[in-house]
PDB file of N, CA and C in Angstrom:
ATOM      1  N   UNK A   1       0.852  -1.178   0.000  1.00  0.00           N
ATOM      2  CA  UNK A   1       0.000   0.000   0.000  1.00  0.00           C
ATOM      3  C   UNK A   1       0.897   1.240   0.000  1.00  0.00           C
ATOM      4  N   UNK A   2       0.811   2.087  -0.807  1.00  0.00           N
ATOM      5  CA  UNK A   2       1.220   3.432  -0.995  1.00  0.00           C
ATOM      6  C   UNK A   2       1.032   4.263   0.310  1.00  0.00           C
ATOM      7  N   UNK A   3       2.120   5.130   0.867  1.00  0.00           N
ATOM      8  CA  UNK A   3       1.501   5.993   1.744  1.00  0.00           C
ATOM      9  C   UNK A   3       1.292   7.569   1.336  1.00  0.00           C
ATOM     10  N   UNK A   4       0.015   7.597   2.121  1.00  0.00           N
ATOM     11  CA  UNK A   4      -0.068   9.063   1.490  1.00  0.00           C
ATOM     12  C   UNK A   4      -0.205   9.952   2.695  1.00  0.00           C
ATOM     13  N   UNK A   5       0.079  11.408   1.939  1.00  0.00           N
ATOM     14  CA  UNK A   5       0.160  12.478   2.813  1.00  0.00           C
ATOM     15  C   UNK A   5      -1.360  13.200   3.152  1.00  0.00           C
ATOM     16  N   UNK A   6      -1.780  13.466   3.872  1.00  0.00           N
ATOM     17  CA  UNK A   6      -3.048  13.720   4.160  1.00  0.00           C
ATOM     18  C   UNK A   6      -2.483  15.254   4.526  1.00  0.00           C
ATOM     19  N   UNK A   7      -3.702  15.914   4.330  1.00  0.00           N
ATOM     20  CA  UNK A   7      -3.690  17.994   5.067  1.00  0.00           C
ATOM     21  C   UNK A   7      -4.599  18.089   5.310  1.00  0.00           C
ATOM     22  N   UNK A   8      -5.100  18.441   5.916  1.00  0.00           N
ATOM     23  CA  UNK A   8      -6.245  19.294   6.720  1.00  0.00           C
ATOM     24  C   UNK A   8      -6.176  20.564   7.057  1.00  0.00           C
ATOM     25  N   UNK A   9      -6.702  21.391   6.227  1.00  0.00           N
ATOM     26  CA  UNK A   9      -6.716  22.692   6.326  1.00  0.00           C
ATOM     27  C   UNK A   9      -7.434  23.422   7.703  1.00  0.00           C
ATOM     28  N   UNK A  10      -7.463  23.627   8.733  1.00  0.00           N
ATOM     29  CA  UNK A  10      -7.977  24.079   9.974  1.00  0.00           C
ATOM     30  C   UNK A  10      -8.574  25.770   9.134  1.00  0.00           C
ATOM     31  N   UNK A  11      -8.311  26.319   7.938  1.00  0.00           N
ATOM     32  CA  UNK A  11      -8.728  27.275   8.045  1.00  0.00           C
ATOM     33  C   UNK A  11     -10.123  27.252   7.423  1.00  0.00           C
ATOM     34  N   UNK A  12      -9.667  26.221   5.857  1.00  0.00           N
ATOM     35  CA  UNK A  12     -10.909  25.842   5.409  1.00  0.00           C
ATOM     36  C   UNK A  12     -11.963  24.815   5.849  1.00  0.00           C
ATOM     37  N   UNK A  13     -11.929  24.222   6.983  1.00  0.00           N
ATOM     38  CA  UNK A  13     -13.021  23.095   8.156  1.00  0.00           C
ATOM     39  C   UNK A  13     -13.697  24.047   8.585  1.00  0.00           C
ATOM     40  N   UNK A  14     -15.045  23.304   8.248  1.00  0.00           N
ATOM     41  CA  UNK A  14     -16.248  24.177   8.616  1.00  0.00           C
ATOM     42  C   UNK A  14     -17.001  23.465   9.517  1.00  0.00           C
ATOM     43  N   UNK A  15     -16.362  22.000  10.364  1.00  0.00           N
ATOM     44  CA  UNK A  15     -16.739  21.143  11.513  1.00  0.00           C
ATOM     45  C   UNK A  15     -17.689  19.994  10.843  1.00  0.00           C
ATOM     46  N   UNK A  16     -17.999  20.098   9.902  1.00  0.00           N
ATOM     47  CA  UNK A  16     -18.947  18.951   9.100  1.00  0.00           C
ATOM     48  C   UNK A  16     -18.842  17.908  10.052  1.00  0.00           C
ATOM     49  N   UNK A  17     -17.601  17.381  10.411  1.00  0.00           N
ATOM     50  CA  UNK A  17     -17.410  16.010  11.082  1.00  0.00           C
ATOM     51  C   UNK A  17     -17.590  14.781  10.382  1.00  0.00           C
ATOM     52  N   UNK A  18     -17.794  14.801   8.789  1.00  0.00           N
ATOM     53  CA  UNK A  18     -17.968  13.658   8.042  1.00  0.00           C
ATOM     54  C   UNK A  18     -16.325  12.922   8.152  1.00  0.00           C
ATOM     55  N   UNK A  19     -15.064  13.536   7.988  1.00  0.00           N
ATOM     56  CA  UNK A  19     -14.038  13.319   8.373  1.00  0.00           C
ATOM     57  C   UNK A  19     -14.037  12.383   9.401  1.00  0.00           C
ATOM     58  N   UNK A  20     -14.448  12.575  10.192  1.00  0.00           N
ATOM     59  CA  UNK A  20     -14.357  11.768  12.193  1.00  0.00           C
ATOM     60  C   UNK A  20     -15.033  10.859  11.690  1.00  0.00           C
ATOM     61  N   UNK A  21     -16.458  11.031  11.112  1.00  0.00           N
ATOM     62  CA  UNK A  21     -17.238   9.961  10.949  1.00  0.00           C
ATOM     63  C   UNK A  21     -16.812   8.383   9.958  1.00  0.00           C
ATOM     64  N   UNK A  22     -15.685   8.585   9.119  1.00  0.00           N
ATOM     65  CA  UNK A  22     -15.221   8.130   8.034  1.00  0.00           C
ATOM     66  C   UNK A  22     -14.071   7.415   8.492  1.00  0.00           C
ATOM     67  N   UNK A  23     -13.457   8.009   9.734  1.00  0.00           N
ATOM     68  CA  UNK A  23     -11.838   7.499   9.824  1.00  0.00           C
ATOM     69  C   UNK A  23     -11.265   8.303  11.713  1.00  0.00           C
ATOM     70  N   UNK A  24     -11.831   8.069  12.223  1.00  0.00           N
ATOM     71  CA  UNK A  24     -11.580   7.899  14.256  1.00  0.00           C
ATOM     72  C   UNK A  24     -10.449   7.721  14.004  1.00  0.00           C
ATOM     73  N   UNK A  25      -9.637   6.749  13.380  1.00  0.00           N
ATOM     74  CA  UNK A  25      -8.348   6.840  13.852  1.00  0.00           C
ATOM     75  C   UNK A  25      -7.351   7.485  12.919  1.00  0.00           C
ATOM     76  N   UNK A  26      -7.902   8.543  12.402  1.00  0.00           N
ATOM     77  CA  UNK A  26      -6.907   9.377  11.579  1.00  0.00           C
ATOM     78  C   UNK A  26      -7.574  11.298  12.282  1.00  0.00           C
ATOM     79  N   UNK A  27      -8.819  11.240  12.135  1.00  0.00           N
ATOM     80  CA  UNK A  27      -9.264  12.604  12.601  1.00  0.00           C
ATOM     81  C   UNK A  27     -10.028  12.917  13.577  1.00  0.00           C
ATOM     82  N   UNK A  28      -9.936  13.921  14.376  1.00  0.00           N
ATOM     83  CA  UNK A  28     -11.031  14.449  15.777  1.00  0.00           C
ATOM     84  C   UNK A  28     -10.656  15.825  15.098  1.00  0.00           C
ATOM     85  N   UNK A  29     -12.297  16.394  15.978  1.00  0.00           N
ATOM     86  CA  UNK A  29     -12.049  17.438  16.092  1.00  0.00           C
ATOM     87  C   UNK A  29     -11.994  18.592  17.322  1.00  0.00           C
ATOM     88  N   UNK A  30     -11.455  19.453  17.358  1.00  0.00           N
ATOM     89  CA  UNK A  30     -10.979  20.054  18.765  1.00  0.00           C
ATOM     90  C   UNK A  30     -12.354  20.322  19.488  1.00  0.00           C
ATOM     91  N   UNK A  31     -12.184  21.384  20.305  1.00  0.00           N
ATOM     92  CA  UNK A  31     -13.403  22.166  21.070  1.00  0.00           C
ATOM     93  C   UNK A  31     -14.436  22.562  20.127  1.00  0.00           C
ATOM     94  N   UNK A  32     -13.774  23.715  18.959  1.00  0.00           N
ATOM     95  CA  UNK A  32     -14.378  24.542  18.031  1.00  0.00           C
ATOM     96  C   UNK A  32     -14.947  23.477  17.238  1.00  0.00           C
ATOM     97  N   UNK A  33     -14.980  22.521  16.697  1.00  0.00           N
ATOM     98  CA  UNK A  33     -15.277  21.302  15.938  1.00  0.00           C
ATOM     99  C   UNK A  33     -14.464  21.326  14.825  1.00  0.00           C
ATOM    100  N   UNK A  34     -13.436  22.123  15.121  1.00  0.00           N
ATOM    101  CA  UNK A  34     -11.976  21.855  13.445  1.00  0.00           C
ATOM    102  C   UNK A  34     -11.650  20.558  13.551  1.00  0.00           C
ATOM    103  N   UNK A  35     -11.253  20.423  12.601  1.00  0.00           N
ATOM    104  CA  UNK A  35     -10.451  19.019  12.436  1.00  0.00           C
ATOM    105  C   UNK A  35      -8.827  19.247  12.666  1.00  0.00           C
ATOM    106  N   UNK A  36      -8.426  18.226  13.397  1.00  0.00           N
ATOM    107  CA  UNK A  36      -7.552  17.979  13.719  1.00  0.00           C
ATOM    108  C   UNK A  36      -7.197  16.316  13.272  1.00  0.00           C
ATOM    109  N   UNK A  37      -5.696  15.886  12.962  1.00  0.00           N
ATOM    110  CA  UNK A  37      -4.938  15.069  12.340  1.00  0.00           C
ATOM    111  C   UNK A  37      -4.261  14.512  13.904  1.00  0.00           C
ATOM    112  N   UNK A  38      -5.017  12.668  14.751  1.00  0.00           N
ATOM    113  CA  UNK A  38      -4.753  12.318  15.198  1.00  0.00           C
ATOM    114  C   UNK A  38      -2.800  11.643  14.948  1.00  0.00           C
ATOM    115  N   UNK A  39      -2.420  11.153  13.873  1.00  0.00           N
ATOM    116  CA  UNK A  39      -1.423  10.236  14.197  1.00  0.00           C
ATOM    117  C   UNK A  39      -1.057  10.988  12.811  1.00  0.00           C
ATOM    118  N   UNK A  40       1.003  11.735  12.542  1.00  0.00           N
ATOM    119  CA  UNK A  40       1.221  11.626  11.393  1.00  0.00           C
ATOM    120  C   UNK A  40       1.040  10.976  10.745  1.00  0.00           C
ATOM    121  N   UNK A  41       1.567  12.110   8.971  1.00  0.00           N
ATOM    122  CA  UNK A  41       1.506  11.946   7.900  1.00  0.00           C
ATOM    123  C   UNK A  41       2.873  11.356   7.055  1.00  0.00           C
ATOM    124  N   UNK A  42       3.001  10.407   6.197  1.00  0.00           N
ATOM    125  CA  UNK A  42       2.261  10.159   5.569  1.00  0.00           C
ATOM    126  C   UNK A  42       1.568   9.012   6.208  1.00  0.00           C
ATOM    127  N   UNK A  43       0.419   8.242   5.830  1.00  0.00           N
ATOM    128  CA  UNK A  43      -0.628   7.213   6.584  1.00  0.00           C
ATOM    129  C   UNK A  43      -0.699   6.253   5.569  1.00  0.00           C
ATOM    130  N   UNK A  44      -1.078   4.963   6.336  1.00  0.00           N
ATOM    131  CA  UNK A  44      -1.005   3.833   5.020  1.00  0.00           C
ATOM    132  C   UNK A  44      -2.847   3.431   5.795  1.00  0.00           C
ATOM    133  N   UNK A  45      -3.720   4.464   5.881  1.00  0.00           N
ATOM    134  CA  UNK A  45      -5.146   4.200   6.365  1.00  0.00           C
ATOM    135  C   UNK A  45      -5.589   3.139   4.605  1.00  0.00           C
ATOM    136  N   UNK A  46      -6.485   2.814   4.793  1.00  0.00           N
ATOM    137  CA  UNK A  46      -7.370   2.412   3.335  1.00  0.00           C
ATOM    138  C   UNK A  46      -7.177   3.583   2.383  1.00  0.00           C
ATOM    139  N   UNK A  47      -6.893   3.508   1.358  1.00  0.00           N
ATOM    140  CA  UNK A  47      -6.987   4.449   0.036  1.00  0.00           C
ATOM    141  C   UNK A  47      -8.504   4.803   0.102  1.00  0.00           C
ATOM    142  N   UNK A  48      -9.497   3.594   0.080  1.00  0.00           N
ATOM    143  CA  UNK A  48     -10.872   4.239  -0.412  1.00  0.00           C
ATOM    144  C   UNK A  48     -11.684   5.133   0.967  1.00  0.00           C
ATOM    145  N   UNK A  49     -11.189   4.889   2.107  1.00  0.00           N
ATOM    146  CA  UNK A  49     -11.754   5.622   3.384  1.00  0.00           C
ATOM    147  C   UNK A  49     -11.145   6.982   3.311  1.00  0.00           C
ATOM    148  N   UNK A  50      -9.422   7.156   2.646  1.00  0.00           N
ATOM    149  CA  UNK A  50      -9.218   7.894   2.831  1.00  0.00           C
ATOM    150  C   UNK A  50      -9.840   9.284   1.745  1.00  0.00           C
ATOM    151  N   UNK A  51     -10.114   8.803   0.473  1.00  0.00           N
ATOM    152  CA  UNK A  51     -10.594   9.527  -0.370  1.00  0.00           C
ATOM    153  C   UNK A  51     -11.974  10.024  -0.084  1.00  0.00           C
ATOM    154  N   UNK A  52     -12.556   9.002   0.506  1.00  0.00           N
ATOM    155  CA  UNK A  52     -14.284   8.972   1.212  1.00  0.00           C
ATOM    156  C   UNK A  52     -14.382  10.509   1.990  1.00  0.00           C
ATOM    157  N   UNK A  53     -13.155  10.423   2.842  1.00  0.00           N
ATOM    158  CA  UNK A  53     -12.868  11.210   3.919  1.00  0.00           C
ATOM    159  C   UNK A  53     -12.735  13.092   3.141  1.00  0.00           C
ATOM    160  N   UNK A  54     -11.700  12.909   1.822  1.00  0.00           N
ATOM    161  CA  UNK A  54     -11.646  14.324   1.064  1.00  0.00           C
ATOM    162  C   UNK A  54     -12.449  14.171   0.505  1.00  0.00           C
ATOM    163  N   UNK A  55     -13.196  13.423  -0.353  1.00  0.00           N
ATOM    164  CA  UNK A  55     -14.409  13.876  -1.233  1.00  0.00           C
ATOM    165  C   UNK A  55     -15.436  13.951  -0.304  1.00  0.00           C
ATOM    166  N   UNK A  56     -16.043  13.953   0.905  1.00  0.00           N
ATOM    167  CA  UNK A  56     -16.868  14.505   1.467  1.00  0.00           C
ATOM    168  C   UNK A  56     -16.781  15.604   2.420  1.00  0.00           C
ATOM    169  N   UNK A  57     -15.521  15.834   2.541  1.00  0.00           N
ATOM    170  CA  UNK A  57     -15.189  16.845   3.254  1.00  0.00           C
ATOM    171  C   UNK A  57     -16.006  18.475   2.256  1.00  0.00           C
ATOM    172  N   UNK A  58     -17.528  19.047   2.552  1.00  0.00           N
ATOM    173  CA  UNK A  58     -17.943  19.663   1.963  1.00  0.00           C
ATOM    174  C   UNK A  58     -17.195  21.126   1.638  1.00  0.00           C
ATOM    175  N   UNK A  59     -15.940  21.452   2.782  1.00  0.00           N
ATOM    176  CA  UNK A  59     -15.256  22.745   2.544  1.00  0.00           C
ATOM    177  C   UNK A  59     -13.684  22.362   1.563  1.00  0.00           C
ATOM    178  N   UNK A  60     -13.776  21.268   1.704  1.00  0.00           N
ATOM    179  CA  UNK A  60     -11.985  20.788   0.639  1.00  0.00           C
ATOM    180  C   UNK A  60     -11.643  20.783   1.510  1.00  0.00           C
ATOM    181  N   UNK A  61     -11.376  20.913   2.827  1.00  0.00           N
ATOM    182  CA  UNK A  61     -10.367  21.077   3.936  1.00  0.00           C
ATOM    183  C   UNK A  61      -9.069  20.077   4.084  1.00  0.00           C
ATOM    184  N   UNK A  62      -9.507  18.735   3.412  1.00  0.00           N
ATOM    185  CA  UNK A  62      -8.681  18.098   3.418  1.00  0.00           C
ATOM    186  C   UNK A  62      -8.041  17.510   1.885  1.00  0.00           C
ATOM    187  N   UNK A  63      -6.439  17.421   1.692  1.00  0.00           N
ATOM    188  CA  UNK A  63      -6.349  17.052   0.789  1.00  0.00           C
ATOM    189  C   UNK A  63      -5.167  15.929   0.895  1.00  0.00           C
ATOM    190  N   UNK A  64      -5.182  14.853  -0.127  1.00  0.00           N
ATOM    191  CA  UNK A  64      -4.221  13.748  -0.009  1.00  0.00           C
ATOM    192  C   UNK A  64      -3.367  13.847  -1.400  1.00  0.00           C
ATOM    193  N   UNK A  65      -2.128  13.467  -1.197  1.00  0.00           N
ATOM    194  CA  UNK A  65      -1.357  13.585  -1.978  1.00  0.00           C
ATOM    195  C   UNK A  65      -0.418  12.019  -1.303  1.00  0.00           C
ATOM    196  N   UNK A  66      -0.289  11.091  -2.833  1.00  0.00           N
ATOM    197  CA  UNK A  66       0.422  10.260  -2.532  1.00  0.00           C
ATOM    198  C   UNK A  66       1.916  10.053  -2.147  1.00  0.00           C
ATOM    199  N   UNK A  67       2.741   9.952  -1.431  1.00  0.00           N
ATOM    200  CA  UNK A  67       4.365   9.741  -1.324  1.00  0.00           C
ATOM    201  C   UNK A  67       4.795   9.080  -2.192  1.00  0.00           C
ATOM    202  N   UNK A  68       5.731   9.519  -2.415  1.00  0.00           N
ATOM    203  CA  UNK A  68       6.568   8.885  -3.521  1.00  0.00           C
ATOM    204  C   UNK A  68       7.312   7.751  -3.122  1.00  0.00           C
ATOM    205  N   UNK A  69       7.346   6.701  -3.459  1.00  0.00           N
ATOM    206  CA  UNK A  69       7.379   5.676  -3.293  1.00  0.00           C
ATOM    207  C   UNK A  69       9.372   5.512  -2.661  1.00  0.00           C
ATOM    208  N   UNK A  70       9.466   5.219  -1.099  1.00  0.00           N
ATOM    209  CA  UNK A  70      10.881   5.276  -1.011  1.00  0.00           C
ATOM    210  C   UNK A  70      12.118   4.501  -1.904  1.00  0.00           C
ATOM    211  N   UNK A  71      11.948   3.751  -2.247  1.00  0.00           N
ATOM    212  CA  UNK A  71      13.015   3.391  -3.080  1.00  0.00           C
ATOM    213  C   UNK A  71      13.044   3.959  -4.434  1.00  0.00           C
ATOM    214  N   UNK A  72      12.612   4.654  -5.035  1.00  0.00           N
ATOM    215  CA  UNK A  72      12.448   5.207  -6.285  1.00  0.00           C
ATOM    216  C   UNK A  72      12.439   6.583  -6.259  1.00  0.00           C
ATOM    217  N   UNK A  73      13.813   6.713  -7.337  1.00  0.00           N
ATOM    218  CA  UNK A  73      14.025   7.764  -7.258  1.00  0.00           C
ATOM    219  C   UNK A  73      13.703   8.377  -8.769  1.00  0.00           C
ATOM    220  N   UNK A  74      13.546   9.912  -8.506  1.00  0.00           N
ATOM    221  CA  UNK A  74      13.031  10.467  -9.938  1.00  0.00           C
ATOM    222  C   UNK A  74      14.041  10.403 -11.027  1.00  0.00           C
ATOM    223  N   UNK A  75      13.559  10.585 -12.421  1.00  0.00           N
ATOM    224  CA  UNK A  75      14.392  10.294 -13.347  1.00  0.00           C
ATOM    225  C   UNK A  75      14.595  11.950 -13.825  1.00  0.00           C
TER     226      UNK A  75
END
């Protein structure tokens, strides 16, 4: 499994909580109901929970970007 980098924008979270609801052991959110990023990045969570997690995130707040794979280097 690929690991990817997950972001969570705290400026653009508008508390939806579909995030929390999708993946407990990657996101909570604080007092204010932002999202906050339980355990660094990059994460080897499910690919499809994790996409579940940005495509419902209704403000974009979160975005994933895959790591580049450690043994491979660019050409």
């Amino acid at each position: 499994m690929t690991p990817t980098q997950v972001q969570a924008d705290r400026e653009l979270c508008i508390g939806a909580g579909n995030c929390v609801r999708i993946l407990p052991t990657l996101f909570d959110q604080d007092p204010d109901g932002l999202v906050t990023l339980l355990t660094p990045t990059p994460t080897t969570e499910p690919p499809d929970l994790l996409h579940r997690a940005a495509t419902l995130c209704p403000s974009g707040a979160i975005t994933l970007t895959e790591s580049p794979h450690p043994h491979h280097s660019p050409r």
